[in-house]
C-alpha atoms as a PDB file:
ATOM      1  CA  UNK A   1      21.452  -9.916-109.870  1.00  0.00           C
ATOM      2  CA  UNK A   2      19.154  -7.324-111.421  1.00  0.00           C
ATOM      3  CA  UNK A   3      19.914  -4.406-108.378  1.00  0.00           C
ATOM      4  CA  UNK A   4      21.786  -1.551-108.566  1.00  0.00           C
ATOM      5  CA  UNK A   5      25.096  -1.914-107.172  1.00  0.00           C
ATOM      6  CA  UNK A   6      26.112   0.526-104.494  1.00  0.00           C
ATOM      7  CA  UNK A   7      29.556   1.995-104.255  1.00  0.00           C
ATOM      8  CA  UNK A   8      30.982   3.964-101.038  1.00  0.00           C
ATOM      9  CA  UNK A   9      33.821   6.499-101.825  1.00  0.00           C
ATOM     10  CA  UNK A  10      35.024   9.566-100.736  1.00  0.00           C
ATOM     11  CA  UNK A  11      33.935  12.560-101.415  1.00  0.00           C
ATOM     12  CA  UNK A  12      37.399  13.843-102.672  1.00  0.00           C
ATOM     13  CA  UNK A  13      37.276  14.551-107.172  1.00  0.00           C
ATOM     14  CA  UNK A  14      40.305  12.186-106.675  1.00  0.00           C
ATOM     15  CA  UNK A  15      38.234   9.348-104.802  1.00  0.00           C
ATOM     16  CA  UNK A  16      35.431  10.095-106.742  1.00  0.00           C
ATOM     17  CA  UNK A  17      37.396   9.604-109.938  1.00  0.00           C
ATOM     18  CA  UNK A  18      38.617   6.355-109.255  1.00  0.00           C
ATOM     19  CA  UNK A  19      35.495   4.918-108.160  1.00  0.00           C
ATOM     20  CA  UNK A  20      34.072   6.311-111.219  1.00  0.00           C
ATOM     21  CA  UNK A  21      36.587   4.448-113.401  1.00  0.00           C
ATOM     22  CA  UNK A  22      35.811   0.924-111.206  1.00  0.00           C
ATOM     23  CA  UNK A  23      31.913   1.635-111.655  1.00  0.00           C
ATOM     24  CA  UNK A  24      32.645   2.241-115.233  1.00  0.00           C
ATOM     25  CA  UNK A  25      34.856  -1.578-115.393  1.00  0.00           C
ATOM     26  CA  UNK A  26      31.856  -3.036-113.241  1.00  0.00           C
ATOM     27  CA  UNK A  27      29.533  -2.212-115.763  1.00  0.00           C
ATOM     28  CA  UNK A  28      31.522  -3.002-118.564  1.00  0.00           C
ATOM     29  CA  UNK A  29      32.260  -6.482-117.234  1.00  0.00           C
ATOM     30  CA  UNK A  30      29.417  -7.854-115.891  1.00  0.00           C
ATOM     31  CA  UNK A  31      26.378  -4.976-116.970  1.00  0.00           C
ATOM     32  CA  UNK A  32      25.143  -4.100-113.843  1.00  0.00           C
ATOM     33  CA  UNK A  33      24.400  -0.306-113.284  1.00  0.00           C
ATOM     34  CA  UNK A  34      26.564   1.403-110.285  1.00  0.00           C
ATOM     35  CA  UNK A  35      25.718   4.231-108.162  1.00  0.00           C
ATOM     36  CA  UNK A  36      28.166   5.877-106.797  1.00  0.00           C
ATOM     37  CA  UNK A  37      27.785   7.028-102.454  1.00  0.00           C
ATOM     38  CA  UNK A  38      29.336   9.892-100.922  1.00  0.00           C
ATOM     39  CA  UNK A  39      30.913   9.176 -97.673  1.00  0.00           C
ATOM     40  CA  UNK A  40      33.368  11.578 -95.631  1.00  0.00           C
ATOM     41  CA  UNK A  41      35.774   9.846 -93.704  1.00  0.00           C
ATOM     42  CA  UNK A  42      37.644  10.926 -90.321  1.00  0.00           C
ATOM     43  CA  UNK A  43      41.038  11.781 -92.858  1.00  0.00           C
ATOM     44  CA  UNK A  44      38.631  14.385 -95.484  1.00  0.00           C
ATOM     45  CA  UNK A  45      37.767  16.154 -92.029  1.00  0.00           C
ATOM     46  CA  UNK A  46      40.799  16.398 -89.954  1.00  0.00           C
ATOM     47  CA  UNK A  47      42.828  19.529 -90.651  1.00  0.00           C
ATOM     48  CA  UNK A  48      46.159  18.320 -89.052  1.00  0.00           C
ATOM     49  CA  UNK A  49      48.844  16.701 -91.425  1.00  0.00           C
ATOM     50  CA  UNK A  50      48.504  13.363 -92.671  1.00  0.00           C
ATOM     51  CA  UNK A  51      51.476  11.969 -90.293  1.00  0.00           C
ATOM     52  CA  UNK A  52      49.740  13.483 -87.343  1.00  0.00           C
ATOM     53  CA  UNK A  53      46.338  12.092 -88.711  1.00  0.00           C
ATOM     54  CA  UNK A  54      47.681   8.457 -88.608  1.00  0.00           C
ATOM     55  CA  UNK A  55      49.113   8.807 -85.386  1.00  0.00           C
ATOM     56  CA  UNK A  56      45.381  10.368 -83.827  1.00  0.00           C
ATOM     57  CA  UNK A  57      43.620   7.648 -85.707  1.00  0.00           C
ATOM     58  CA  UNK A  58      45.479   4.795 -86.740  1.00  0.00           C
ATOM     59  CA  UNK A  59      46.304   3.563 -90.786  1.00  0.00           C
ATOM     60  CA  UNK A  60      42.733   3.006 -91.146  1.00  0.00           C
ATOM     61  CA  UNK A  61      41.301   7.041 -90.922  1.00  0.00           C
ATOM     62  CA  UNK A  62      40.755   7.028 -94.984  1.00  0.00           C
ATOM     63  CA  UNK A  63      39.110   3.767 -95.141  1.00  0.00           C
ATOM     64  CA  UNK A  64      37.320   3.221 -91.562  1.00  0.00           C
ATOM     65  CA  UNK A  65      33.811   5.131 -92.306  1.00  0.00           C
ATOM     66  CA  UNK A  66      33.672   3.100 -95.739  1.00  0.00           C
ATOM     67  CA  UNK A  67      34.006  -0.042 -93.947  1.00  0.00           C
ATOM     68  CA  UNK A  68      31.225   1.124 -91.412  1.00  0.00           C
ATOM     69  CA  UNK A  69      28.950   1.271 -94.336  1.00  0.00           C
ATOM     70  CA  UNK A  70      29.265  -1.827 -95.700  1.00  0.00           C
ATOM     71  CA  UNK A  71      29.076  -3.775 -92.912  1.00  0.00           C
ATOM     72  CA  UNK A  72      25.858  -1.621 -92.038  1.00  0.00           C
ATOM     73  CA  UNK A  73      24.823  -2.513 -95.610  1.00  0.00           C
ATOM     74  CA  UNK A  74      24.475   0.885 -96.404  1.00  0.00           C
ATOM     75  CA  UNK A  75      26.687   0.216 -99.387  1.00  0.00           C
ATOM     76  CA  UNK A  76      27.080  -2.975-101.452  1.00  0.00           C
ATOM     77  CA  UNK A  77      30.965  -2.202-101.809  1.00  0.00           C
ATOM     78  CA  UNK A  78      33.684   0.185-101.245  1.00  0.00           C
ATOM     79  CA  UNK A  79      36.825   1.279-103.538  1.00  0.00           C
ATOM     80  CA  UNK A  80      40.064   3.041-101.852  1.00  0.00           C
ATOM     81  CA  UNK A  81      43.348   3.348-102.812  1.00  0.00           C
ATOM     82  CA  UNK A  82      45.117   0.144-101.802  1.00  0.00           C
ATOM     83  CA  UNK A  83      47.951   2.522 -99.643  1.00  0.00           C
ATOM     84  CA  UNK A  84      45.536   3.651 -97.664  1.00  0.00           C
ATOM     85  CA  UNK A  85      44.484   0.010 -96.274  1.00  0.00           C
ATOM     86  CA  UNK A  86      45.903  -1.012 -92.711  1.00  0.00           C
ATOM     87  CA  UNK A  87      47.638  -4.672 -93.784  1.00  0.00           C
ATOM     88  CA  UNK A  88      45.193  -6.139 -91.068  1.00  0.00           C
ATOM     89  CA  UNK A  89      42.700  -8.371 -92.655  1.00  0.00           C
ATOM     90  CA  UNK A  90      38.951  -7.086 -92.024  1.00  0.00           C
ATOM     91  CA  UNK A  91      36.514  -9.256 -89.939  1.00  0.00           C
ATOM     92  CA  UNK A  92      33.412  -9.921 -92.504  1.00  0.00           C
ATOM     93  CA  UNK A  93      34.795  -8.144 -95.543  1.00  0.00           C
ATOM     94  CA  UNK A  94      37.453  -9.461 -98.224  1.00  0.00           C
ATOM     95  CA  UNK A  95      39.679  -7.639-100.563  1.00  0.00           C
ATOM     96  CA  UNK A  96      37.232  -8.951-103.765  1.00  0.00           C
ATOM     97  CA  UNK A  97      39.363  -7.459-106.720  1.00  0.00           C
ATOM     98  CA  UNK A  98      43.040  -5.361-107.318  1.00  0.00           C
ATOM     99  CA  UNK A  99      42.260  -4.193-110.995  1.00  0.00           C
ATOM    100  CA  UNK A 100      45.371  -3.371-112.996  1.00  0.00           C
ATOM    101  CA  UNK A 101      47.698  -0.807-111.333  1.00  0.00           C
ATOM    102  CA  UNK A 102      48.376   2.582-112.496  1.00  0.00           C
ATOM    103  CA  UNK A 103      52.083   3.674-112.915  1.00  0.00           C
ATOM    104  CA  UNK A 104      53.769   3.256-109.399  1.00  0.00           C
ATOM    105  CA  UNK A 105      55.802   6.412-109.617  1.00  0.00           C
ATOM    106  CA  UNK A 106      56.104   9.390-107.958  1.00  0.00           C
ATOM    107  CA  UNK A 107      56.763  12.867-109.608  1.00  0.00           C
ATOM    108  CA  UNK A 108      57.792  16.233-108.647  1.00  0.00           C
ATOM    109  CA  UNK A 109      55.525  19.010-109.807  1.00  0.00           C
ATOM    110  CA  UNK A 110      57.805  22.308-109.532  1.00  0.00           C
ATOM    111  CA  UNK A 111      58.136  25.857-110.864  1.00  0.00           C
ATOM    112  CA  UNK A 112      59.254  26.976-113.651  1.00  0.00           C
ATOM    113  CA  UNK A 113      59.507  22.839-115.158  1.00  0.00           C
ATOM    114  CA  UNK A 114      62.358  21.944-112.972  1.00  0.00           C
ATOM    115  CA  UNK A 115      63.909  18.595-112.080  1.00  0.00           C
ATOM    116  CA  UNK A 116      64.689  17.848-108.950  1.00  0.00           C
ATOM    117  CA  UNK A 117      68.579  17.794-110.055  1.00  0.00           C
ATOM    118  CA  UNK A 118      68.197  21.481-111.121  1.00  0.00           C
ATOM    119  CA  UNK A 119      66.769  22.564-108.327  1.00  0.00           C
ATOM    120  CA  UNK A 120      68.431  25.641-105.988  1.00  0.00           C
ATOM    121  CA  UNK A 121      69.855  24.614-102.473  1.00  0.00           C
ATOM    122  CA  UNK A 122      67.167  25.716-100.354  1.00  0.00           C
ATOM    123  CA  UNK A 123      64.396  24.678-102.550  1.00  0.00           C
ATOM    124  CA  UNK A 124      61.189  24.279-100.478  1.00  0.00           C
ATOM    125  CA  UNK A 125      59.439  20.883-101.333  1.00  0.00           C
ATOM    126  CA  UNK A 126      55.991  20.036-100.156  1.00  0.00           C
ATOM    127  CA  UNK A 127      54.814  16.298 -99.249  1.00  0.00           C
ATOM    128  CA  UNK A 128      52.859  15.208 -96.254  1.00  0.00           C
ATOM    129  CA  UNK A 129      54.342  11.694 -96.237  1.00  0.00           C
ATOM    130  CA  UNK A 130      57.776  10.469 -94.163  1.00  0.00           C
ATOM    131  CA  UNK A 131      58.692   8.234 -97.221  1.00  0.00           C
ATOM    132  CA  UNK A 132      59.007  10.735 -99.679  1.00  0.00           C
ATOM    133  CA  UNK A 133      60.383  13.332 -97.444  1.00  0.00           C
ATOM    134  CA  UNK A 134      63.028  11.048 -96.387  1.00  0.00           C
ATOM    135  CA  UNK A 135      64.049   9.623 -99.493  1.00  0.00           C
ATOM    136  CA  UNK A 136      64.292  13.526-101.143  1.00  0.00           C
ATOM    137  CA  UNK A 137      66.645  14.269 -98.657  1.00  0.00           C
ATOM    138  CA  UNK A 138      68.672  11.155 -99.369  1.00  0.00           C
ATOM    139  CA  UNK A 139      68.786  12.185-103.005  1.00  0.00           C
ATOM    140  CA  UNK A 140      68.784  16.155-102.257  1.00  0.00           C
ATOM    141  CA  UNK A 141      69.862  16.907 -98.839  1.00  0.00           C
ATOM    142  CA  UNK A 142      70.329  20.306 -99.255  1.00  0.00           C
ATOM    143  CA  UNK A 143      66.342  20.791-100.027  1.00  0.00           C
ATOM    144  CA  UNK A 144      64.163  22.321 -97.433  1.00  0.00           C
ATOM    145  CA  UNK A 145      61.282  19.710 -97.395  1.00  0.00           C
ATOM    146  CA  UNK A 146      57.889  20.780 -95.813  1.00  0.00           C
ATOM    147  CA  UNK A 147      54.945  19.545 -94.523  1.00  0.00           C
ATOM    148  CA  UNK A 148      51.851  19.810 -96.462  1.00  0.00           C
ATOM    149  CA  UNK A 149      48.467  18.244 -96.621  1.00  0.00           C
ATOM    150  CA  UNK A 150      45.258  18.287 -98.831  1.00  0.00           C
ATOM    151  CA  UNK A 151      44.032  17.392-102.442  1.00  0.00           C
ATOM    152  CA  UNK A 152      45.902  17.596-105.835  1.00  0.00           C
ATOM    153  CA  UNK A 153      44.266  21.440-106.183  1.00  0.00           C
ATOM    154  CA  UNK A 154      45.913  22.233-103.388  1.00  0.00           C
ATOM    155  CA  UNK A 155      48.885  20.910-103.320  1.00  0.00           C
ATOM    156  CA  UNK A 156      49.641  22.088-107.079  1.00  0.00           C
ATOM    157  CA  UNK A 157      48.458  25.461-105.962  1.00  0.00           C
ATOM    158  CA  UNK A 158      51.098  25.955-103.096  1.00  0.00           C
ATOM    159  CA  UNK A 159      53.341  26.228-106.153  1.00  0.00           C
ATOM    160  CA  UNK A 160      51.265  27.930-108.263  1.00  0.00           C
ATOM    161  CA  UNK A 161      51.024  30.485-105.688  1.00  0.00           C
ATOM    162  CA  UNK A 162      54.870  30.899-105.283  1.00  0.00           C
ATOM    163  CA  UNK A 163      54.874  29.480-101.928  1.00  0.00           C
ATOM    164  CA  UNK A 164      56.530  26.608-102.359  1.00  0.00           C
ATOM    165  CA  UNK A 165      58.834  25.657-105.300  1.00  0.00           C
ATOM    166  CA  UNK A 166      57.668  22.196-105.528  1.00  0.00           C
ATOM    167  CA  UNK A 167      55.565  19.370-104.132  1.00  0.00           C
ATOM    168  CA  UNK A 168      55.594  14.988-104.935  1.00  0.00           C
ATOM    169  CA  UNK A 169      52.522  13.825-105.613  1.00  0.00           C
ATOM    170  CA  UNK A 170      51.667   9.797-107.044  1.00  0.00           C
ATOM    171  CA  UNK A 171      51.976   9.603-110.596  1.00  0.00           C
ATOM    172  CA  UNK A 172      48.588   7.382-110.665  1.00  0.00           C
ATOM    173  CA  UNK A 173      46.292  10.612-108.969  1.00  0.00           C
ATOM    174  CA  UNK A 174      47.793  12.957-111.376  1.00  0.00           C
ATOM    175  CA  UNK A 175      47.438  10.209-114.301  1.00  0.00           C
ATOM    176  CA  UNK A 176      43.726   9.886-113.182  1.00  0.00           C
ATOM    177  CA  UNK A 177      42.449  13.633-113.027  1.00  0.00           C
ATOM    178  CA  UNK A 178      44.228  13.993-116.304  1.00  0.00           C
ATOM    179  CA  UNK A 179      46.817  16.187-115.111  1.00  0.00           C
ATOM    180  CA  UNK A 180      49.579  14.084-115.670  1.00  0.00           C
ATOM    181  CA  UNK A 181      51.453  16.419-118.011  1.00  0.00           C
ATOM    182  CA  UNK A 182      51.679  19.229-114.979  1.00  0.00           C
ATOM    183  CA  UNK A 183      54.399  16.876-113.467  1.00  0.00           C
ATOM    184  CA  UNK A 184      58.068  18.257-114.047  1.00  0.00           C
ATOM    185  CA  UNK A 185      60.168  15.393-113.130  1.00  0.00           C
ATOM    186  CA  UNK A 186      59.818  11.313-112.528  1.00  0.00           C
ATOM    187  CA  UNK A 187      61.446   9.054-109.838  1.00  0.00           C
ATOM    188  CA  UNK A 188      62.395   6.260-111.037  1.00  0.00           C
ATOM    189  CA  UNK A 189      60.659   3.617-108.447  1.00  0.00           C
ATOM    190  CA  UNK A 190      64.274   1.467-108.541  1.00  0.00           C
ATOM    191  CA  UNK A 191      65.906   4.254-106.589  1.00  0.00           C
ATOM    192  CA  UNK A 192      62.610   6.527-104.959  1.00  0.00           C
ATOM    193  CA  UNK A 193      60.533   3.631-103.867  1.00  0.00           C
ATOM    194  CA  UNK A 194      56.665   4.208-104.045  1.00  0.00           C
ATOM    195  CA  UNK A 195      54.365   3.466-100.847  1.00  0.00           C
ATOM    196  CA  UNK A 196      53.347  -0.162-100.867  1.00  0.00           C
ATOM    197  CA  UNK A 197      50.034  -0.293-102.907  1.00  0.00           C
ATOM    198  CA  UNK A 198      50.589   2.573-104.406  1.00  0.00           C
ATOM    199  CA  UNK A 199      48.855   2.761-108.186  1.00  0.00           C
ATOM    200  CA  UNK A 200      46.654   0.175-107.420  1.00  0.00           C
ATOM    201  CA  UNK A 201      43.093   0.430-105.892  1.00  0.00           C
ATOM    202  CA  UNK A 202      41.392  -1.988-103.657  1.00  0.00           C
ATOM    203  CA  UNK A 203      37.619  -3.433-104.485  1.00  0.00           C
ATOM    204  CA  UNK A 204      35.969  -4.111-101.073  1.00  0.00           C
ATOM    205  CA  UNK A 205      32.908  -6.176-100.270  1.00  0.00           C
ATOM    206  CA  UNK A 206      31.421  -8.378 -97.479  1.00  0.00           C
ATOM    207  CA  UNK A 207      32.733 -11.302 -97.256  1.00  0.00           C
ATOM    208  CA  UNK A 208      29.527 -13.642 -97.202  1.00  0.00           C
ATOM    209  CA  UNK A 209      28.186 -11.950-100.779  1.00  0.00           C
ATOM    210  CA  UNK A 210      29.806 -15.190-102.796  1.00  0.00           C
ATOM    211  CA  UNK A 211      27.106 -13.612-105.561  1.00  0.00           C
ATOM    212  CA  UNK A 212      29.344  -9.934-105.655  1.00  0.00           C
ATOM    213  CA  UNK A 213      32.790 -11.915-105.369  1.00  0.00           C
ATOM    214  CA  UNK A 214      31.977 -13.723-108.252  1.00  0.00           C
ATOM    215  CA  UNK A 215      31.277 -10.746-109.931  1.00  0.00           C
ATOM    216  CA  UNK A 216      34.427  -8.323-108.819  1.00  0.00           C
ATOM    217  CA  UNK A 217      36.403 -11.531-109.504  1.00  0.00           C
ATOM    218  CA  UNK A 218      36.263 -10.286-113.545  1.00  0.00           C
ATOM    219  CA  UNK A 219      37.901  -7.251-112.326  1.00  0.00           C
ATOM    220  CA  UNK A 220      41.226  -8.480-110.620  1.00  0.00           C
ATOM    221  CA  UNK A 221      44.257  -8.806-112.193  1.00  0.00           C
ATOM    222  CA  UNK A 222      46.744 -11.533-111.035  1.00  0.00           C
ATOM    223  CA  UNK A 223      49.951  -9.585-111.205  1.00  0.00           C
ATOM    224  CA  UNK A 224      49.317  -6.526-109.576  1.00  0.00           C
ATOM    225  CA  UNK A 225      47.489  -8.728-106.913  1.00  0.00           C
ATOM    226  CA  UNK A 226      51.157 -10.734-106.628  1.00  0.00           C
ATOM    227  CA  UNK A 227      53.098  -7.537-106.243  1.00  0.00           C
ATOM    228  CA  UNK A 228      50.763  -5.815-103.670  1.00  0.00           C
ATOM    229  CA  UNK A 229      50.461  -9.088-101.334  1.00  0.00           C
ATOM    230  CA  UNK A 230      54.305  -9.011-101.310  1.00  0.00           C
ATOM    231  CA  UNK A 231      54.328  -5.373-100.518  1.00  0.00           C
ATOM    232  CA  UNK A 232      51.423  -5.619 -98.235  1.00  0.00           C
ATOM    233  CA  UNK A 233      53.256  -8.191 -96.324  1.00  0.00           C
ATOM    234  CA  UNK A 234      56.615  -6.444 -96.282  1.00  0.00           C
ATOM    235  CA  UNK A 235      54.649  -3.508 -94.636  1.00  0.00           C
ATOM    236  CA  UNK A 236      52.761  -6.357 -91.927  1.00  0.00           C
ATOM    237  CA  UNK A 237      56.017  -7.234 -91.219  1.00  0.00           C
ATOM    238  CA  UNK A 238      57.856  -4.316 -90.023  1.00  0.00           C
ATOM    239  CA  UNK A 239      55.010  -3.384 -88.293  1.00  0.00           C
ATOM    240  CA  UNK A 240      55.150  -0.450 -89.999  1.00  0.00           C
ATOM    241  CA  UNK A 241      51.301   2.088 -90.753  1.00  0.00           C
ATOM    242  CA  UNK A 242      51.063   3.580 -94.131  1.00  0.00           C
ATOM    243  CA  UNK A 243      52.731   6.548 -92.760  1.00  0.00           C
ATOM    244  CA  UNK A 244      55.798   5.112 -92.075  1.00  0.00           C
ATOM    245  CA  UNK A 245      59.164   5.935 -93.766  1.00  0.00           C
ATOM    246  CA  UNK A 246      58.601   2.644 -95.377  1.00  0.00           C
ATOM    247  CA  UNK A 247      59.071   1.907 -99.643  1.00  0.00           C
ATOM    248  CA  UNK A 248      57.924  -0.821-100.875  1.00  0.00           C
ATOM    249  CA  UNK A 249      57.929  -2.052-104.810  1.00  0.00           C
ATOM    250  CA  UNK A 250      56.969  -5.614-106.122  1.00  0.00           C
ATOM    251  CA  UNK A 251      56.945  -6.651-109.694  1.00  0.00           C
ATOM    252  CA  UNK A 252      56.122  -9.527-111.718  1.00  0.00           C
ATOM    253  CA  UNK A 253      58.783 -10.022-114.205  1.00  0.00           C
ATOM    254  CA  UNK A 254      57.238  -9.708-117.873  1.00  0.00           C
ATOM    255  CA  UNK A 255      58.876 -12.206-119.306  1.00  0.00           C
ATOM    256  CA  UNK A 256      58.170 -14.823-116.758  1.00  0.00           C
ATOM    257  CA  UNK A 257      54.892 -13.763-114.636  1.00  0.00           C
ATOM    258  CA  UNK A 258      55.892 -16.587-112.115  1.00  0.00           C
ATOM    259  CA  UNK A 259      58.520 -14.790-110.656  1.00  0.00           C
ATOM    260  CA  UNK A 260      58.288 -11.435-108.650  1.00  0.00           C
ATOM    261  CA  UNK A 261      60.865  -9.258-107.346  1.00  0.00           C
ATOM    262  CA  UNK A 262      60.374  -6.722-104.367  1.00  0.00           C
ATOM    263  CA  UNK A 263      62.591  -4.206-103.379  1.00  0.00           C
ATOM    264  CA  UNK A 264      62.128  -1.976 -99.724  1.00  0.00           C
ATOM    265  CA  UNK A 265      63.401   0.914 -98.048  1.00  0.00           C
ATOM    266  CA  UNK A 266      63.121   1.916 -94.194  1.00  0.00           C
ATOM    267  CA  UNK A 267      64.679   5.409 -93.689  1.00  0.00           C
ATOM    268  CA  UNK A 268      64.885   7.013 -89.932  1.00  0.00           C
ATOM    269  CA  UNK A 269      62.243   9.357 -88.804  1.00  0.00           C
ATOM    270  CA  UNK A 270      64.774  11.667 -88.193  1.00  0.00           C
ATOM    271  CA  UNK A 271      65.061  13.630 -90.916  1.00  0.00           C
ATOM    272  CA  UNK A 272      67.412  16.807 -89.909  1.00  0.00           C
ATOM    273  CA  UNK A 273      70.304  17.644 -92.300  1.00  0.00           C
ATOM    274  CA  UNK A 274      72.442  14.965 -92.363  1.00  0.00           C
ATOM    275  CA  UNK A 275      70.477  12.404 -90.143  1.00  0.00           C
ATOM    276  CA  UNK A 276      68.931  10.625 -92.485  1.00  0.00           C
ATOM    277  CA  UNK A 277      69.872   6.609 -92.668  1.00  0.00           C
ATOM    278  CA  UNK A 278      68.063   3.750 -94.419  1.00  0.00           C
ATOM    279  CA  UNK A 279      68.831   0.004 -95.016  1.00  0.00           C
ATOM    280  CA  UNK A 280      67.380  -1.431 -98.621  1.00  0.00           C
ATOM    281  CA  UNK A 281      67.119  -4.638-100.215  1.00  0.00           C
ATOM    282  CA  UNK A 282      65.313  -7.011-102.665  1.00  0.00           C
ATOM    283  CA  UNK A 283      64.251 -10.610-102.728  1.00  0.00           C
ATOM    284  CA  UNK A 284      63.099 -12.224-106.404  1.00  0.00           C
ATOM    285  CA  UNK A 285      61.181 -15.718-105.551  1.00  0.00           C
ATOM    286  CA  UNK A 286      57.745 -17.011-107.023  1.00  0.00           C
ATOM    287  CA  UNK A 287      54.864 -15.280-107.603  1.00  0.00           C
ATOM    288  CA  UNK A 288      52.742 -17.765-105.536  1.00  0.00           C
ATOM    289  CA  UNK A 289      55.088 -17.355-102.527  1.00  0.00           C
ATOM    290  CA  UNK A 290      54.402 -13.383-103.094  1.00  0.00           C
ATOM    291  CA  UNK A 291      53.682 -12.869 -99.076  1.00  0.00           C
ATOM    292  CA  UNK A 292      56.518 -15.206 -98.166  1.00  0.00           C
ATOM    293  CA  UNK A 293      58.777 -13.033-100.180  1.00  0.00           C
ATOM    294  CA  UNK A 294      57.682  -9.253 -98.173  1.00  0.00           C
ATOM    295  CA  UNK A 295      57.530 -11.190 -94.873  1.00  0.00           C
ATOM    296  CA  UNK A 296      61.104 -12.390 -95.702  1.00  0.00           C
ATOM    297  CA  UNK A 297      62.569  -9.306 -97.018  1.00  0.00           C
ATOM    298  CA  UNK A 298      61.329  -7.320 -93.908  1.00  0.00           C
ATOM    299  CA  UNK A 299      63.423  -9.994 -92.076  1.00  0.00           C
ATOM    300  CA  UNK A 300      66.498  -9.025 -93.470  1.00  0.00           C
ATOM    301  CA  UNK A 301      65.709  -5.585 -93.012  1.00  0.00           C
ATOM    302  CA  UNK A 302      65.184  -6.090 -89.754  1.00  0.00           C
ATOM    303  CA  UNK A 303      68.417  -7.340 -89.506  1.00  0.00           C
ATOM    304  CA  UNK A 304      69.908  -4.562 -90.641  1.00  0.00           C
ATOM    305  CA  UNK A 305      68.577  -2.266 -88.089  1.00  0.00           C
ATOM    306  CA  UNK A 306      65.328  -1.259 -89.426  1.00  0.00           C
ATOM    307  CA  UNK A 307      63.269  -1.083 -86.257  1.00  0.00           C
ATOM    308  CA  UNK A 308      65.503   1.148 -84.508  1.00  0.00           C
ATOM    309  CA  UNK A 309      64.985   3.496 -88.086  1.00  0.00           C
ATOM    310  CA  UNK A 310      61.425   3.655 -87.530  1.00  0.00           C
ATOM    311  CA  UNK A 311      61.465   4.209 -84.453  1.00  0.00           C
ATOM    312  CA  UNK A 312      64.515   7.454 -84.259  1.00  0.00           C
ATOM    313  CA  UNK A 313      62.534  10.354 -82.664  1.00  0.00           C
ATOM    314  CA  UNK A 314      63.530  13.734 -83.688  1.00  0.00           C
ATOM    315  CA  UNK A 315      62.080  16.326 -86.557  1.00  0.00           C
ATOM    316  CA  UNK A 316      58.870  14.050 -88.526  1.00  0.00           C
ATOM    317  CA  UNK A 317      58.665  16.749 -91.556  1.00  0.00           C
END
């Protein structure tokens, strides 16, 4: 293969960056020049709020216009963050490579360097997702949580401004823009579960290019692709989109990379003062039985009640 390799992305300096950075391993790996291809997807367009953007369009609105392009050939392959991915396999394209995953955390960026523990009853927090907003008002729920959409600019700048005294935001986007070190607090992932996927991006390609899928395969590493398949398949499970009030963490032990442990959360939509429920657990098995394990573990949440969580109408954000 002589070509230069096409990549889709989105046009957002977040996107952009972390196709840059899988261009950059591409290259590194295997020597074959990357170009990177702007594409704006249905998500980069919409100006409602990411939970109402999900609903209109489905889990796929981030990733839907990338996989258009490939399949038209447009592209040679595609890089999104793995969250973003419906858990439905694609017909004619394959997940080719999960490169090593970012920190899974989520942070707090808030005035004036406060935690979230020393933060004023009636502290305005900005997120645009159902997980984190539920799952503040578990720890905090005397916090005023509101709705917000957009990039890392400008959700940053809604505190900058003075209009909002803090927003959560993924420790990996921050990490990536270099902009880690405007984050005032850390969740520890144990107790504020991440997003399943989160931290981790997702190399796309057709399926029937064995030449490309021999070349991403230099790119994937084996335990973050354990932990996401288990989270992945937590998520399948519950039936749940990415914007569900859904957490889901897996992780391959350190000391013993055969076994994997993952931990979820499903909170109520509800999320008025003092509505807020959610049933948790965790499930440690083998690494090779990683899907087993999130289909499993949703079955006990199930148990518990989830569905009828998920599914609590009332306030979204």
């Amino acid at each position: 293969m002589t070509r230069t390799l096409r990549l889709g992305t989105r046009r957002s300096p977040l996107a952009m960056t972390q196709s840059g950075l899988v261009a950059d391993a591409v290259t590194a790996a295997t020597g074959h020049a990357v170009e990177l291809v702007e594409i704006t997807t249905y998500g980069d367009t919409s100006q409602a709020t990411n939970e109402l953007i999900a609903q209109i369009g489905g889990t796929g609105v981030w990733v839907n216009s990338l996989r258009e392009a490939l399949l038209r050939e447009d592209v040679d392959f595609a890089v999104h963050s793995l969250k973003d991915l419906p858990t439905a396999e694609p017909e004619h394209l394959v997940l080719a490579a999960v490169p090593e995953r970012e920190d899974v955390r989520d942070v707090l960026v808030a005035r004036d360097g406060h935690k979230l523990a020393d933060l004023p009853a009636g502290a305005r927090i900005g997120t645009g997702s159902l997980r984190r907003a539920a799952q503040l008002r578990l720890l905090r729920p005397d916090l005023e949580v509101v709705a917000i959409r957009g990039n890392v600019d400008t959700r940053v700048g809604f505190v900058t401004s003075g209009r909002l005294d803090g927003v959560v935001l993924a420790y990996a986007g921050l990490s990536r823009l270099g902009r880690i070190g405007e984050a005032t607090d850390y969740f520890d992932p144990a107790e504020f579960l991440p997003a399943p996927g989160q931290g981790a991006l997702a190399v796309e390609c057709r399926a029937d290019d064995a030449e490309l899928r021999e070349v991403f395969a230099a790119l994937d590493h084996r335990p973050t692709r354990a932990a996401v398949v288990a989270e992945r398949a937590l998520l399948a499970a519950l039936e749940a989109g990415c914007s569900a009030p859904v957490g889901g963490y897996a992780q391959v032990h350190h000391e013993d990379e055969e076994t994997l442990t993952v931990t979820g959360v499903v909170a109520s939509a509800e999320l008025r003062e003092g509505a807020i429920q959610s049933v948790r657990g965790s499930l440690t098995g083998p690494s090779a039985e990683a899907a087993r394990l999130g289909v499993e573990l949703a079955a006990r949440l199930l148990a518990q009640g989830a569905a009828a969580l998920m599914t609590t109408q009332g306030e979204a954000l």
